[in-house]
PDB file of N, CA and C in Angstrom:
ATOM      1  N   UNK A   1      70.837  73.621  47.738  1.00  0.00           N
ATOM      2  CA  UNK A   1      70.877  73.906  46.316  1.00  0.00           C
ATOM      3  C   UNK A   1      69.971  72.898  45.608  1.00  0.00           C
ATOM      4  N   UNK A   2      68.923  73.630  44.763  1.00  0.00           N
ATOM      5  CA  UNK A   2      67.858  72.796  44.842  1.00  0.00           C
ATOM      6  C   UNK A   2      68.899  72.378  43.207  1.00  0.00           C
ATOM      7  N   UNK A   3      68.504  70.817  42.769  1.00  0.00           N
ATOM      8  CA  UNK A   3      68.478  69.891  41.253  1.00  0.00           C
ATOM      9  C   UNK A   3      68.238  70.514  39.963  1.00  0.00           C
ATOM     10  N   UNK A   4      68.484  70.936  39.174  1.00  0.00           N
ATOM     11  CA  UNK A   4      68.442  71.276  37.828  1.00  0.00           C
ATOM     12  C   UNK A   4      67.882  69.923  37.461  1.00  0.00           C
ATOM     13  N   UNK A   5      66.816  70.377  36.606  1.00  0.00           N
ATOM     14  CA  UNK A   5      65.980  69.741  35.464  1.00  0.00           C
ATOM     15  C   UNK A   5      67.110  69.501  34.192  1.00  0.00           C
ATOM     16  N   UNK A   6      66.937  68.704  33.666  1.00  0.00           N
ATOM     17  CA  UNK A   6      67.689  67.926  32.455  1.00  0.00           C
ATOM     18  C   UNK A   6      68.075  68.828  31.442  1.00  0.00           C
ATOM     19  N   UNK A   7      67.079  69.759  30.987  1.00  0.00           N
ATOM     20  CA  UNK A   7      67.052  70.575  29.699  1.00  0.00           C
ATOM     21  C   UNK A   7      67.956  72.165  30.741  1.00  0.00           C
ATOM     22  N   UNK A   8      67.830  72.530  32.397  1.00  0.00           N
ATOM     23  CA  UNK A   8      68.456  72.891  32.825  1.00  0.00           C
ATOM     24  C   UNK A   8      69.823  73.052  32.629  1.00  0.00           C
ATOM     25  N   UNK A   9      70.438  71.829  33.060  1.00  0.00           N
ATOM     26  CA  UNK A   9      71.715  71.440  33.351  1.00  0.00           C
ATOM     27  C   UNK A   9      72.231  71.260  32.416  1.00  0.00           C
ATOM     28  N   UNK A  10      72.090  71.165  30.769  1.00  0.00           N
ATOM     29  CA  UNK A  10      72.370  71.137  29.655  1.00  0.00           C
ATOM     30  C   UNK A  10      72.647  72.592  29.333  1.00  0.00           C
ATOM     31  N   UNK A  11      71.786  73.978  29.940  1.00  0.00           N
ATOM     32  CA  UNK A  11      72.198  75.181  29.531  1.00  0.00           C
ATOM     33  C   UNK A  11      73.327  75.264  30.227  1.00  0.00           C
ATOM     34  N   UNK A  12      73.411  75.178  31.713  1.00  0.00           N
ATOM     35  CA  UNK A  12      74.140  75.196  32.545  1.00  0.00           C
ATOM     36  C   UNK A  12      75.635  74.981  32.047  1.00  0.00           C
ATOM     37  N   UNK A  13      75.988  73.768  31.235  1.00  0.00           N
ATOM     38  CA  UNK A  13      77.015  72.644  31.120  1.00  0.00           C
ATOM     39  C   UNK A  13      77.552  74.132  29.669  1.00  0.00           C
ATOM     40  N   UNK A  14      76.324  74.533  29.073  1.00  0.00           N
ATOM     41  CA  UNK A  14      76.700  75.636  28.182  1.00  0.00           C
ATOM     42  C   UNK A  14      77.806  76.106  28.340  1.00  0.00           C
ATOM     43  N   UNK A  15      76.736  77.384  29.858  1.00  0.00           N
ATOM     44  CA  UNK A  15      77.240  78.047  30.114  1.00  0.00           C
ATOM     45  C   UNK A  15      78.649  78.240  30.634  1.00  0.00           C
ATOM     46  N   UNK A  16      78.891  77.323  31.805  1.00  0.00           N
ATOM     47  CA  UNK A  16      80.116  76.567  32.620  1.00  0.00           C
ATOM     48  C   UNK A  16      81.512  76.803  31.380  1.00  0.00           C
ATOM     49  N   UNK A  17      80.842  76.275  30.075  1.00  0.00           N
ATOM     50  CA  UNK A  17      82.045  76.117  29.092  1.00  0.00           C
ATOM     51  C   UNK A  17      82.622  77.790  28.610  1.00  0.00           C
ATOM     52  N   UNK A  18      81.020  78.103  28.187  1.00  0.00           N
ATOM     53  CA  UNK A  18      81.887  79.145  27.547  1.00  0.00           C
ATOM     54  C   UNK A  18      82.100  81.019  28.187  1.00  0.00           C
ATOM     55  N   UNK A  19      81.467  80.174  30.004  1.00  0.00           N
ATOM     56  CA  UNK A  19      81.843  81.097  30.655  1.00  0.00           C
ATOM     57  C   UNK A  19      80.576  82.811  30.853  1.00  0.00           C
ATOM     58  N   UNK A  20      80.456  83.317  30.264  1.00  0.00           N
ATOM     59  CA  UNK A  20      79.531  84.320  29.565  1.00  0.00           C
ATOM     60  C   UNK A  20      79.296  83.847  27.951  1.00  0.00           C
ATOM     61  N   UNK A  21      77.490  84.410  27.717  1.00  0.00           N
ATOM     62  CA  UNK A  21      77.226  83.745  27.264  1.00  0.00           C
ATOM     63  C   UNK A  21      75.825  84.358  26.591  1.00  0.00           C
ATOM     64  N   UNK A  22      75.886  84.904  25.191  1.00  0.00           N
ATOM     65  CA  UNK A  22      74.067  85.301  24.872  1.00  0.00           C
ATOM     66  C   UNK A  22      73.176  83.832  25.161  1.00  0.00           C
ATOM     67  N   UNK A  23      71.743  84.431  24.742  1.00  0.00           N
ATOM     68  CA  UNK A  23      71.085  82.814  24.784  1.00  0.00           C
ATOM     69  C   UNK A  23      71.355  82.577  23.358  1.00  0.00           C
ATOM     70  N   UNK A  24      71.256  83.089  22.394  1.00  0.00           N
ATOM     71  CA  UNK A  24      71.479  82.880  20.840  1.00  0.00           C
ATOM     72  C   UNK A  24      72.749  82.050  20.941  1.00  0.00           C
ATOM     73  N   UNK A  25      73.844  81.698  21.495  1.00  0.00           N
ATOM     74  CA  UNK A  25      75.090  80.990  21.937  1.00  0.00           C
ATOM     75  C   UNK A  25      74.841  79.875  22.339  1.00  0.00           C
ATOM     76  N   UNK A  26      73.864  80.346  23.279  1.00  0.00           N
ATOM     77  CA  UNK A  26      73.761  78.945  24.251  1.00  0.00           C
ATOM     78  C   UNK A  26      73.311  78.120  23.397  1.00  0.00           C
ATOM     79  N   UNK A  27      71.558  78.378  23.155  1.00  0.00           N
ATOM     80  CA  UNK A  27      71.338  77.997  21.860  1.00  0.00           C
ATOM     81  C   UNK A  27      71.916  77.007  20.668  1.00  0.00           C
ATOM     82  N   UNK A  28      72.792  77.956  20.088  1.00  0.00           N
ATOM     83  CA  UNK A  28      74.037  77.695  19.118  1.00  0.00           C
ATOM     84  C   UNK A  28      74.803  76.349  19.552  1.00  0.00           C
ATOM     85  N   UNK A  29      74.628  76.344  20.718  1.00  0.00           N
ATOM     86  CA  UNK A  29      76.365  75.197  21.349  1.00  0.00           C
ATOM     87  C   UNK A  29      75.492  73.796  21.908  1.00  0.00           C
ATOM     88  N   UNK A  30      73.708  74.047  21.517  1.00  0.00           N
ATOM     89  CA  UNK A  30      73.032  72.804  22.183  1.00  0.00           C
ATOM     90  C   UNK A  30      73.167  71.998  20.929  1.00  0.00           C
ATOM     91  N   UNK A  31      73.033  70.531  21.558  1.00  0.00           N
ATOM     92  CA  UNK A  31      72.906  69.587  20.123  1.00  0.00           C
ATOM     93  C   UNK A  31      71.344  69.405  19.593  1.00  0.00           C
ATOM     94  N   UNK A  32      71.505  69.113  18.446  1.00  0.00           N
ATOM     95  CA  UNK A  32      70.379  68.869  17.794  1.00  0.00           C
ATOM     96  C   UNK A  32      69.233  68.128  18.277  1.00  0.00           C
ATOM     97  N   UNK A  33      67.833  68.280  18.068  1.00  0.00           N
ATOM     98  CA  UNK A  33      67.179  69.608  17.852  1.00  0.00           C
ATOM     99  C   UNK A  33      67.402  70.357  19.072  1.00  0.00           C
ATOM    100  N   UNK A  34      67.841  71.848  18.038  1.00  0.00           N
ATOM    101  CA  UNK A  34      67.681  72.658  19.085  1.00  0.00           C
ATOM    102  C   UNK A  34      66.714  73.347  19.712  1.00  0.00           C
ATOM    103  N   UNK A  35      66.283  73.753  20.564  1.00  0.00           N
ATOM    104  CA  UNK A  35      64.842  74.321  21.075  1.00  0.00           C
ATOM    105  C   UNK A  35      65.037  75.667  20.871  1.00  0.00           C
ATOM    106  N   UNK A  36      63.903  76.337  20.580  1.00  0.00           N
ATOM    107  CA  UNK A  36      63.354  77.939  20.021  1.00  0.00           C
ATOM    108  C   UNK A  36      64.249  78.132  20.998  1.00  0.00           C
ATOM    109  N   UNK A  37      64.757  79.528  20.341  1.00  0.00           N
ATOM    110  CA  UNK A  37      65.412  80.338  21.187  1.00  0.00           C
ATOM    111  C   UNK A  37      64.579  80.811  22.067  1.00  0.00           C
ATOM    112  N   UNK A  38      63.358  81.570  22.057  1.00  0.00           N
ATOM    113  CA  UNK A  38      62.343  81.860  23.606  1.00  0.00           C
ATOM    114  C   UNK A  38      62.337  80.674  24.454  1.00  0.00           C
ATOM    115  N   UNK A  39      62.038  79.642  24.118  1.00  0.00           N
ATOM    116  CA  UNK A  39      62.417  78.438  25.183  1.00  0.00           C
ATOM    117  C   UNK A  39      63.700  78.663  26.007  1.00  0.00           C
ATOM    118  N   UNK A  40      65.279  78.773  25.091  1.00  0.00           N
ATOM    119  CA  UNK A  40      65.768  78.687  26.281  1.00  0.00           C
ATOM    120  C   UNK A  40      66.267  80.038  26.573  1.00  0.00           C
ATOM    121  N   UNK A  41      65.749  81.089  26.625  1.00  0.00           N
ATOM    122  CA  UNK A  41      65.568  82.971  26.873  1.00  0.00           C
ATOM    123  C   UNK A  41      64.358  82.629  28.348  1.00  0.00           C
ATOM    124  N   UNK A  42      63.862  81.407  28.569  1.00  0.00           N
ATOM    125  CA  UNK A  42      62.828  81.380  29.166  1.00  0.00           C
ATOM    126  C   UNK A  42      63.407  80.890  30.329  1.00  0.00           C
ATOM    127  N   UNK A  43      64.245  79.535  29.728  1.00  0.00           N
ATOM    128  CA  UNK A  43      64.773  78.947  30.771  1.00  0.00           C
ATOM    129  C   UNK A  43      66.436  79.678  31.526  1.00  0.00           C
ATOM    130  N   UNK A  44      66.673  80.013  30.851  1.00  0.00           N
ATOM    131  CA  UNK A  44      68.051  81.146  30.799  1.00  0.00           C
ATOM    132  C   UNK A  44      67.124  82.006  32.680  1.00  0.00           C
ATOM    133  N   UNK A  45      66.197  83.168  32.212  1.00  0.00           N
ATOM    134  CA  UNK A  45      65.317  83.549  33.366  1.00  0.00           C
ATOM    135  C   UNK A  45      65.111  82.709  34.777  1.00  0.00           C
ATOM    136  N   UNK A  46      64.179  81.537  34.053  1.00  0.00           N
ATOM    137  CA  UNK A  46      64.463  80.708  35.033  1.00  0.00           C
ATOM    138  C   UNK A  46      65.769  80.768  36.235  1.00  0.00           C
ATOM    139  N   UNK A  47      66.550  80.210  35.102  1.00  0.00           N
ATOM    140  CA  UNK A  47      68.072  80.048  36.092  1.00  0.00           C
ATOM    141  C   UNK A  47      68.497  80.949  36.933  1.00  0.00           C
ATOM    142  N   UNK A  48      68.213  82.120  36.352  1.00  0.00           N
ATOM    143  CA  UNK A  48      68.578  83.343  36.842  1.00  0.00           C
ATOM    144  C   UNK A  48      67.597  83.567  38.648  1.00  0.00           C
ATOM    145  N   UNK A  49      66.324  83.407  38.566  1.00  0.00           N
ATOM    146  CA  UNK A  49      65.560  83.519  39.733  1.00  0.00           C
ATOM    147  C   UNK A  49      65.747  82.458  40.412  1.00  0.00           C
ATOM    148  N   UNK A  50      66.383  81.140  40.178  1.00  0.00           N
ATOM    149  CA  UNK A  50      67.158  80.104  41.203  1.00  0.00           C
ATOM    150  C   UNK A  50      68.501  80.544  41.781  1.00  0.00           C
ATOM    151  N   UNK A  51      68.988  81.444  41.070  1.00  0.00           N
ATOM    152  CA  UNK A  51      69.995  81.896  41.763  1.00  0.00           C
ATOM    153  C   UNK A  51      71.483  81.380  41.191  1.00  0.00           C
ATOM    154  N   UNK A  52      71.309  80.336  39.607  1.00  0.00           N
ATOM    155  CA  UNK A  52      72.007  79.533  39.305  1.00  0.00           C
ATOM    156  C   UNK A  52      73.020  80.670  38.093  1.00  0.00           C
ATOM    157  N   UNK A  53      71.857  81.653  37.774  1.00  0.00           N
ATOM    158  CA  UNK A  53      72.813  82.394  36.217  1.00  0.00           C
ATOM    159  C   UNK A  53      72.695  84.106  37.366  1.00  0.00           C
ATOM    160  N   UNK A  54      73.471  84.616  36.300  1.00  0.00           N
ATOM    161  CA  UNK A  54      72.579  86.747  35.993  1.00  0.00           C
ATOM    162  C   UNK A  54      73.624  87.135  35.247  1.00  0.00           C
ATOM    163  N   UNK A  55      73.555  88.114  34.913  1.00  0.00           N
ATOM    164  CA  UNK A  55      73.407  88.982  33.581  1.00  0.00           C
ATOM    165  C   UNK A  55      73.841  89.980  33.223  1.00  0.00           C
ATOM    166  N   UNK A  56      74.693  90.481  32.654  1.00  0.00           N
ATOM    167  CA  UNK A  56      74.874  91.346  32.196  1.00  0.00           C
ATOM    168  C   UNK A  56      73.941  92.369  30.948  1.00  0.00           C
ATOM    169  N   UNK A  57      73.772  93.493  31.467  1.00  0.00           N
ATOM    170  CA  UNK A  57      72.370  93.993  30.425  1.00  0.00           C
ATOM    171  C   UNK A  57      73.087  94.837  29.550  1.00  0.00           C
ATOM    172  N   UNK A  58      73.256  94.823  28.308  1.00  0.00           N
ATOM    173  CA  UNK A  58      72.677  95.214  27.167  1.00  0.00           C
ATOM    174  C   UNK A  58      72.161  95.871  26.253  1.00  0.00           C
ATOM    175  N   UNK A  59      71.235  96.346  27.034  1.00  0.00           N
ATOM    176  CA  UNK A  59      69.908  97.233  26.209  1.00  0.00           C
ATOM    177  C   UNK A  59      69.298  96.125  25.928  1.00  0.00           C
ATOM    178  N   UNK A  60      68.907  95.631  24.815  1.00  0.00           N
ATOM    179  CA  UNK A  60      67.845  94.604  24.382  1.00  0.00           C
ATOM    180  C   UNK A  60      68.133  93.450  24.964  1.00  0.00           C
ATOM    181  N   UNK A  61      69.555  92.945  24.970  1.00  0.00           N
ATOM    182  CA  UNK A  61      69.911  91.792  25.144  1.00  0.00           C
ATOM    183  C   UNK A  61      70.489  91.610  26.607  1.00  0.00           C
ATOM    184  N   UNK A  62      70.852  90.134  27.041  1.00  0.00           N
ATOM    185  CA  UNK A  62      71.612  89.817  28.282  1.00  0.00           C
ATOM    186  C   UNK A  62      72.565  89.225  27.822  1.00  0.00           C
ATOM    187  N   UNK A  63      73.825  89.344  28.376  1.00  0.00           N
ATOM    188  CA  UNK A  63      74.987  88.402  28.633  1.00  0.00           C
ATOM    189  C   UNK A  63      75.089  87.479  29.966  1.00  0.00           C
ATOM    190  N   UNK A  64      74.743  86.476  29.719  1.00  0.00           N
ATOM    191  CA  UNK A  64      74.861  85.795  31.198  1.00  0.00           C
ATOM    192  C   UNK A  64      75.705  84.802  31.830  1.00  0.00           C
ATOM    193  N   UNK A  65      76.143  84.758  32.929  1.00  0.00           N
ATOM    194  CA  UNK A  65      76.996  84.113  33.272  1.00  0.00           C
ATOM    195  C   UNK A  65      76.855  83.239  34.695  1.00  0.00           C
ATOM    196  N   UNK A  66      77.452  82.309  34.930  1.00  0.00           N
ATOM    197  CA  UNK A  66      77.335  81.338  36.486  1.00  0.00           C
ATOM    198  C   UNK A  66      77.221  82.054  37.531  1.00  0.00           C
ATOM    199  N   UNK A  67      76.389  81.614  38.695  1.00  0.00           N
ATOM    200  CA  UNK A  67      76.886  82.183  39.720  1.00  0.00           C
ATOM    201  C   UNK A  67      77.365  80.630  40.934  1.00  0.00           C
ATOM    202  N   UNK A  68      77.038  79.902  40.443  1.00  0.00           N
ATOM    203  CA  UNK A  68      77.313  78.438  40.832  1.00  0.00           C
ATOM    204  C   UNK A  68      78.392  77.608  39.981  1.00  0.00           C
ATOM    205  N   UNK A  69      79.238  77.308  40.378  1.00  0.00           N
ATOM    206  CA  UNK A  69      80.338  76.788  39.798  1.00  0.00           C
ATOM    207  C   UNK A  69      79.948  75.379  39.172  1.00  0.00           C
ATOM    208  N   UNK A  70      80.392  74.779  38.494  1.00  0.00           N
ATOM    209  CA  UNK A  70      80.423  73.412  37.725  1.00  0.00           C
ATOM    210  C   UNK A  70      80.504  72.483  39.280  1.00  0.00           C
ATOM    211  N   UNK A  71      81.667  72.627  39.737  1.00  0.00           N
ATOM    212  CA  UNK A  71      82.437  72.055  40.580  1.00  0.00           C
ATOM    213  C   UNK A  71      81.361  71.812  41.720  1.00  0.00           C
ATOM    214  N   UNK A  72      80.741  73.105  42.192  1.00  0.00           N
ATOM    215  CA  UNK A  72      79.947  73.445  43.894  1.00  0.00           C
ATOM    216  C   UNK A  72      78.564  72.573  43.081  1.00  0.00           C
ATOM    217  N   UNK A  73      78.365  72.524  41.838  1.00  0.00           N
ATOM    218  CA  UNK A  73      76.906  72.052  41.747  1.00  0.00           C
ATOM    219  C   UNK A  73      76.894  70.664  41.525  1.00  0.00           C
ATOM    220  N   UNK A  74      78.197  70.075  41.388  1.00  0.00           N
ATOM    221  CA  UNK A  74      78.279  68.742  41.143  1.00  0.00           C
ATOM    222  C   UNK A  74      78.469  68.353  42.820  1.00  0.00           C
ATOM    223  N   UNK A  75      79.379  68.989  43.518  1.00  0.00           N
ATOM    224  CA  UNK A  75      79.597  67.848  44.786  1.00  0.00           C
ATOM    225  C   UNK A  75      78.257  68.136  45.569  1.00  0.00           C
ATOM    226  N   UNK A  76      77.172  69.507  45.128  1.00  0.00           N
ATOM    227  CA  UNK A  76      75.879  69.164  46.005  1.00  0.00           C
ATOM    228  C   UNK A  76      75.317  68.192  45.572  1.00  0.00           C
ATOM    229  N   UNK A  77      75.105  67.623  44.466  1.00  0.00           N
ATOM    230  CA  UNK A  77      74.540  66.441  43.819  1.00  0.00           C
ATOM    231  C   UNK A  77      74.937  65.231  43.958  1.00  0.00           C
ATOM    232  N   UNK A  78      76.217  65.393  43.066  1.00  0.00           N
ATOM    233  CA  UNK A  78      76.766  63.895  42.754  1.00  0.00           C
ATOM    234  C   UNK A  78      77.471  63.185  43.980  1.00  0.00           C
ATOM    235  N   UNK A  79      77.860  64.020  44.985  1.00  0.00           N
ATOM    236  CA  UNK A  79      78.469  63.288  45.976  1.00  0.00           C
ATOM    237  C   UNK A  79      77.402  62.546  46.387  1.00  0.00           C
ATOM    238  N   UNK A  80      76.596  62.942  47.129  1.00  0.00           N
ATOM    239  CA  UNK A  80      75.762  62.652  47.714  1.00  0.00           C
ATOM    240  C   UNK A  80      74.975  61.063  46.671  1.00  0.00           C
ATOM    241  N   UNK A  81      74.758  60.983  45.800  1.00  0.00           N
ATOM    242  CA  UNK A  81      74.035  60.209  45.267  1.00  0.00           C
ATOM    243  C   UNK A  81      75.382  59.017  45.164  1.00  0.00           C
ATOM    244  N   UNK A  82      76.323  59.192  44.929  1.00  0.00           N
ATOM    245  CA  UNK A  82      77.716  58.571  44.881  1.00  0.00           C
ATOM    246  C   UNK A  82      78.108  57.471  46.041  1.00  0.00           C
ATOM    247  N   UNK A  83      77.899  58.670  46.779  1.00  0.00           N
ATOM    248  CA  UNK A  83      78.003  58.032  48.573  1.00  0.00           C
ATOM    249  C   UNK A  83      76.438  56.942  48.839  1.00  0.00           C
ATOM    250  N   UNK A  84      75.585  57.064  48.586  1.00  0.00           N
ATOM    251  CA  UNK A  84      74.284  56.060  48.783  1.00  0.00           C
ATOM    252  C   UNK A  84      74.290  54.957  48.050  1.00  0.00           C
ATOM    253  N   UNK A  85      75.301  55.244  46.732  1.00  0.00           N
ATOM    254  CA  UNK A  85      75.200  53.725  46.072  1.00  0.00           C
ATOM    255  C   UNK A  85      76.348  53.242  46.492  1.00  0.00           C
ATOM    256  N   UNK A  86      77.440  53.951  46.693  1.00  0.00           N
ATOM    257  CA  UNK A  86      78.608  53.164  46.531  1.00  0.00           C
ATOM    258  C   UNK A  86      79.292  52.855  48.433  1.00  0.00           C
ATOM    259  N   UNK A  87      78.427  53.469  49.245  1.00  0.00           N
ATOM    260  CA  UNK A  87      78.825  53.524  50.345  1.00  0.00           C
ATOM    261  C   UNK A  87      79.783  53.959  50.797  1.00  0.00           C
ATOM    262  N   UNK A  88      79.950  55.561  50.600  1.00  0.00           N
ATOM    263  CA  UNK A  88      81.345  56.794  50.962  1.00  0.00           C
ATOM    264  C   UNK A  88      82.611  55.961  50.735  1.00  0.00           C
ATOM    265  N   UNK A  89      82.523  54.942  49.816  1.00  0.00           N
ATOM    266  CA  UNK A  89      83.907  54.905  49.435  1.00  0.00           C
ATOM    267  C   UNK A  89      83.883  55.058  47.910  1.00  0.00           C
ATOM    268  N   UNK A  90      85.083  55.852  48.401  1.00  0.00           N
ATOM    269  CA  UNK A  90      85.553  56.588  46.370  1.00  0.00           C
ATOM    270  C   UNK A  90      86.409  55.020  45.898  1.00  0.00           C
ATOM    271  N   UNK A  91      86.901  54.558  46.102  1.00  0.00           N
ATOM    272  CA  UNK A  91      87.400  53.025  45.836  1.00  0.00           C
ATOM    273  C   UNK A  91      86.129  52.453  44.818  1.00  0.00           C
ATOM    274  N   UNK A  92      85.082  52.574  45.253  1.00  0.00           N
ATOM    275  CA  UNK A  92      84.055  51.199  45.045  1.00  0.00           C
ATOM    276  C   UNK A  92      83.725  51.795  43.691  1.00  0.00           C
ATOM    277  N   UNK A  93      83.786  53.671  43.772  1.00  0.00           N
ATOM    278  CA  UNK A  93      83.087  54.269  42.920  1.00  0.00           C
ATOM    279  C   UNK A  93      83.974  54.135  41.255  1.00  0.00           C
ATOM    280  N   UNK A  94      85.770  54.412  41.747  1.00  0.00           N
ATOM    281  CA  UNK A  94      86.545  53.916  40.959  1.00  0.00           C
ATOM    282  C   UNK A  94      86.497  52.582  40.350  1.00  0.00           C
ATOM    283  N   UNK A  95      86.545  51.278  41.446  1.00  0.00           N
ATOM    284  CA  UNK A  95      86.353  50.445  40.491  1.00  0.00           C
ATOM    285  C   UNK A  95      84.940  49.995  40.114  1.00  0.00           C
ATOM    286  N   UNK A  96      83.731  50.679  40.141  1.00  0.00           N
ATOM    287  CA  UNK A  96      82.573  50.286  39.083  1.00  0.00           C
ATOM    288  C   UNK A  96      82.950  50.718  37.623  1.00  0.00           C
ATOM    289  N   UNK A  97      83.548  52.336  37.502  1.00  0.00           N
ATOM    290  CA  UNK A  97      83.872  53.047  36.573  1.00  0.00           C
ATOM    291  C   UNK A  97      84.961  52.068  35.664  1.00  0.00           C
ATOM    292  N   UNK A  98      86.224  51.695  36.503  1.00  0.00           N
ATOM    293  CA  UNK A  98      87.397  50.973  35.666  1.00  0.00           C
ATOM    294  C   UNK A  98      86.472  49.684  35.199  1.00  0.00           C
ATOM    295  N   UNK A  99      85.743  48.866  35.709  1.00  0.00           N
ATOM    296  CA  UNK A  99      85.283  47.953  35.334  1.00  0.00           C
ATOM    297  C   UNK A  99      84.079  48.109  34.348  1.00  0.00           C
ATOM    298  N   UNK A 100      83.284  48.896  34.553  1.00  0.00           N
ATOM    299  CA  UNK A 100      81.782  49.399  33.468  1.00  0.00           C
ATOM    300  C   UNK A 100      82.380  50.226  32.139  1.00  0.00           C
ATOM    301  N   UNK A 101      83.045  51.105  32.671  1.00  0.00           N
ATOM    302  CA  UNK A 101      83.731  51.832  31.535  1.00  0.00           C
ATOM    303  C   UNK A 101      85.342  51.348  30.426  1.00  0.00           C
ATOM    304  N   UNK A 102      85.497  49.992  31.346  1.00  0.00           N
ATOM    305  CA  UNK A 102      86.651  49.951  30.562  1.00  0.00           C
ATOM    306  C   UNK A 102      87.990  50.548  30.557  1.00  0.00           C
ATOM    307  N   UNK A 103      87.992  50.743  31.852  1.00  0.00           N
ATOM    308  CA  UNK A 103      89.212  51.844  31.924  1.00  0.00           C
ATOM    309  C   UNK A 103      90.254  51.609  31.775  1.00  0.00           C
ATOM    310  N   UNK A 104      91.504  52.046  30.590  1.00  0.00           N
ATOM    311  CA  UNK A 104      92.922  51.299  30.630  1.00  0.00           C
ATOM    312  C   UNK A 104      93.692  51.613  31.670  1.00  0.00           C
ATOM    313  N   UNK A 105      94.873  50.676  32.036  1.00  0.00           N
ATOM    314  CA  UNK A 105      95.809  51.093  32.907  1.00  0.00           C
ATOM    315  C   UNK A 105      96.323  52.344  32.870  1.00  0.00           C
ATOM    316  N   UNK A 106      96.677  52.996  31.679  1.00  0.00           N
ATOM    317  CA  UNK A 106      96.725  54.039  31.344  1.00  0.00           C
ATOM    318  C   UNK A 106      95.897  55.108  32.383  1.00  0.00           C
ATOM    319  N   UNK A 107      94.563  55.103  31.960  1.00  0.00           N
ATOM    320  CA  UNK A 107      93.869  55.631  32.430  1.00  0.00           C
ATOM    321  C   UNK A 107      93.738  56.088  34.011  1.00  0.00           C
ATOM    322  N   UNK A 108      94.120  54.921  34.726  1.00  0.00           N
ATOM    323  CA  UNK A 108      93.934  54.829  36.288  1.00  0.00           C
ATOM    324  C   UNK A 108      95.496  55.357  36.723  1.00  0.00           C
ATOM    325  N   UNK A 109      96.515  55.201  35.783  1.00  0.00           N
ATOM    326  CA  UNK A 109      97.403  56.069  36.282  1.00  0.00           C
ATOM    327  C   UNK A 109      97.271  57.568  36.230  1.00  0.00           C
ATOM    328  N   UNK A 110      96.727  57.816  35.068  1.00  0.00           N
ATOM    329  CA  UNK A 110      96.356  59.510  35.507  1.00  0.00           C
ATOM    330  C   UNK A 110      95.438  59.896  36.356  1.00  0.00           C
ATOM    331  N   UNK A 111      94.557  58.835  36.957  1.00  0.00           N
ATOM    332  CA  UNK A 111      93.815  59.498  37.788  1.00  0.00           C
ATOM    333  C   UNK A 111      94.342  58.877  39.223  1.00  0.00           C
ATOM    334  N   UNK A 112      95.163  58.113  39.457  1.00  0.00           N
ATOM    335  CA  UNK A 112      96.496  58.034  40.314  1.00  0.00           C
ATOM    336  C   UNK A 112      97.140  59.345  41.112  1.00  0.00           C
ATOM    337  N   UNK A 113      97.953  59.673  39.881  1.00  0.00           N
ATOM    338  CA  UNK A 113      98.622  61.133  39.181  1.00  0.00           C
ATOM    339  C   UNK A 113      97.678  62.546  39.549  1.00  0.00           C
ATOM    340  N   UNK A 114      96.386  62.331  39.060  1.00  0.00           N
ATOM    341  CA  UNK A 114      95.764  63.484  39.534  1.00  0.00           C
ATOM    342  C   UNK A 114      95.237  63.384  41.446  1.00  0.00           C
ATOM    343  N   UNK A 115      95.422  62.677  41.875  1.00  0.00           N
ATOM    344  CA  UNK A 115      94.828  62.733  42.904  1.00  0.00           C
ATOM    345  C   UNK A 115      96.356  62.769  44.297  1.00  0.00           C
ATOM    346  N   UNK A 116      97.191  62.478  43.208  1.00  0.00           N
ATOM    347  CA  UNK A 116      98.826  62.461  44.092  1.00  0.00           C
ATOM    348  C   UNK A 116      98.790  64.270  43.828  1.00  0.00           C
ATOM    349  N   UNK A 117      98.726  64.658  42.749  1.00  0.00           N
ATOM    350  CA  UNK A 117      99.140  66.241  42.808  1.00  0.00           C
ATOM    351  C   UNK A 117      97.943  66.758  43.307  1.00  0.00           C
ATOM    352  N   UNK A 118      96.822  66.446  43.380  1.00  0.00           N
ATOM    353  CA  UNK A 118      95.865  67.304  44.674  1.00  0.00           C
ATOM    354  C   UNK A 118      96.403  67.169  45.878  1.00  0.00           C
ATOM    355  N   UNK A 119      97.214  66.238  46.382  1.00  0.00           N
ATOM    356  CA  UNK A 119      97.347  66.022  47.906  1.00  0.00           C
ATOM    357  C   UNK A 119      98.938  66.596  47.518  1.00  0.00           C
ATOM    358  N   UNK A 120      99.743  67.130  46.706  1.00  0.00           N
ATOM    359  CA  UNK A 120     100.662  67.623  47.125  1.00  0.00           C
ATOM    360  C   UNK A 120     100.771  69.156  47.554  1.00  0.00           C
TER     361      UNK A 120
END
């Protein structure tokens, strides 16, 4: 699964949210400045011939939607880059995060909590 480009993965993160999706939406839900709508009608296409979006047709228009999950496009990526800095331990990766980010106790108990109810 080839990397999404920046201005990519920003439609992507769109789409992911609101599921199906015109580009006039997508558009709509980017932050400021937003880019011409043919820009991202262009890049929308794009996605689509990577294999990342498709579409529901319309007549004039597309509705488009994922065909790559949030989830499947992050662990092809982020694991991998995760594991080279932090050396396949999720420990090291946790505490850079609790320590860089500030994380309250609070915090590390829910992700405690979330990782006790995945393994139940």
């Amino acid at each position: 699964m080839k990397r999404l480009t920046e201005k990519e993965e920003a439609l992507m993160k769109v789409v992911w949210q609101m599921e199906r999706a015109f580009v006039k939406e997508v558009r709509a839900a980017l932050p400021a400045p937003q880019p011409h709508v043919n820009t991202v009608a262009t890049t929308m296409k794009k996605l689509v011939k990577k294999g990342y979006l498709d579409y529901e047709d319309f007549g004039t228009t597309h509705r488009y939607f994922a065909l790559v999950s949030k989830e499947a496009y992050a662990k092809a990526h982020l694991k991998p880059a995760l594991s080279s800095l932090f050396g396949d331990s999720i420990k090291n990766v946790v505490a850079f995060f609790a320590k860089e980010e500030d994380l309250s106790a609070d915090d590390l108990k829910e992700i405690i909590k979330m990782i006790e109810d995945q393994n139940d």
